[in-house]
Protein backbone atom coordinates (compact mmCIF):
# COMPACT_ATOMS: atom_id res chain seq x y z
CA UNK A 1 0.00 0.00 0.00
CA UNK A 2 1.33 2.85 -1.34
CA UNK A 3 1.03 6.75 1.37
CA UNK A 4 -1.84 8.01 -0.87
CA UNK A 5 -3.43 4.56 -0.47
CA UNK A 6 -3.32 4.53 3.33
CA UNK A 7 -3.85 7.93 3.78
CA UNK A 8 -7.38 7.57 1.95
CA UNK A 9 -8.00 4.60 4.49
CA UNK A 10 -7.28 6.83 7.74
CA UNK A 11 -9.61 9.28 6.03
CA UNK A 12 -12.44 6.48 5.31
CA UNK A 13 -11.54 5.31 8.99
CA UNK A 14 -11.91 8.81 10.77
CA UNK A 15 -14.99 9.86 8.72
CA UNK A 16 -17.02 6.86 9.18
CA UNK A 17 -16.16 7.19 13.45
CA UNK A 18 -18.83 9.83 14.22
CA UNK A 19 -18.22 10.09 17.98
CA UNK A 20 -15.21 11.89 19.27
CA UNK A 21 -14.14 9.72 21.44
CA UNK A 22 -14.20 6.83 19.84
CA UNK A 23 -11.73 8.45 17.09
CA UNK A 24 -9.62 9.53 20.28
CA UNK A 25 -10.02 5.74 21.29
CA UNK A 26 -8.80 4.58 17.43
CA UNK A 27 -5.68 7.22 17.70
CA UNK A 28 -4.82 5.77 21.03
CA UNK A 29 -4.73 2.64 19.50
CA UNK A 30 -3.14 2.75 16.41
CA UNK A 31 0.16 4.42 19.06
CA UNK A 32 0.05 0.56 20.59
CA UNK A 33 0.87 -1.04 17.98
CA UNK A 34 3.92 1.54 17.18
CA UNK A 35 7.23 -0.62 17.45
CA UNK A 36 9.19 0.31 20.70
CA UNK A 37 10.80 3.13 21.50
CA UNK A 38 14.39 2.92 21.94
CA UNK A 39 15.42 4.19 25.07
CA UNK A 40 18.29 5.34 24.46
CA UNK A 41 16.37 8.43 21.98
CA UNK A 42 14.88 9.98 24.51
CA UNK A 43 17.51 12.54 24.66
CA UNK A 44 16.57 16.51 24.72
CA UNK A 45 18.32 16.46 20.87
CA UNK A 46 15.55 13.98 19.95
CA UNK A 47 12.57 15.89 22.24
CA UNK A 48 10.11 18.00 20.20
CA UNK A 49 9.90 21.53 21.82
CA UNK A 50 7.59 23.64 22.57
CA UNK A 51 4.30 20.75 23.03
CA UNK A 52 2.56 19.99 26.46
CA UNK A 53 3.16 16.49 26.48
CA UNK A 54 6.63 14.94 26.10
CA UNK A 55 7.59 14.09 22.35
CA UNK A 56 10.55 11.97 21.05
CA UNK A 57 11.12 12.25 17.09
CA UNK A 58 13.96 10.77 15.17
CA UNK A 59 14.81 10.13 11.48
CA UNK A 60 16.49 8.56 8.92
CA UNK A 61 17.07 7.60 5.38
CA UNK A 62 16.81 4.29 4.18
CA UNK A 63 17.04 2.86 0.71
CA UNK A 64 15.23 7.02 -0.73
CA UNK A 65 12.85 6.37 1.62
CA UNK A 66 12.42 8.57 5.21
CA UNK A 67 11.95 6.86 8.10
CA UNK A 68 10.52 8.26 11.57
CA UNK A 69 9.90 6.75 14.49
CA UNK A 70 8.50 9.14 17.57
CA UNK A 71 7.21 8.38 21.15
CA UNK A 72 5.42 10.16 23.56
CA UNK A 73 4.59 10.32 27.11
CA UNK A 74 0.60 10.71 26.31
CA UNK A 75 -1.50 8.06 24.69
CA UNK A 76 -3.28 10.81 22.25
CA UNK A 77 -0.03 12.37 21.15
CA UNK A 78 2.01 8.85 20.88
CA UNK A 79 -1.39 7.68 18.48
């Protein structure tokens, strides 16, 4: 599946969830099934400032392709 593929699925997804918090429910549980977190990036170079809740983001390239992985401290923001 190609990004504009699964991006039309989240839409579909989302818009088809009519009540709030069961799409705050479907966020929190699409960031469980993240892979882990390495501990060792969550250091302040890696934390994203300026949000309420604490956010982890790193990067890299791969084969032309960019890969992130992030974390956070808050269910919502980790989804």
């Amino acid at each position: 599946m190609n990004l504009a593929e699964r991006e039309a699925e989240l839409i579909e997804i989302f818009e088809w969830i009519e009540d709030e918090t069961d799409r705050y429910v479907q966020i929190m549980d699409y960031g469980k099934r993240l892979p882990e977190f390495p501990e060792e990036s969550r250091i302040e170079q890696n934390e994203v400032k300026g949000c309420q809740s604490k956010v982890w983001l790193t990067y890299k390239f791969d084969n032309g392709k960019l890969n992130l992985q992030a974390d956070s401290n808050t269910a919502i923001t980790k989804g």
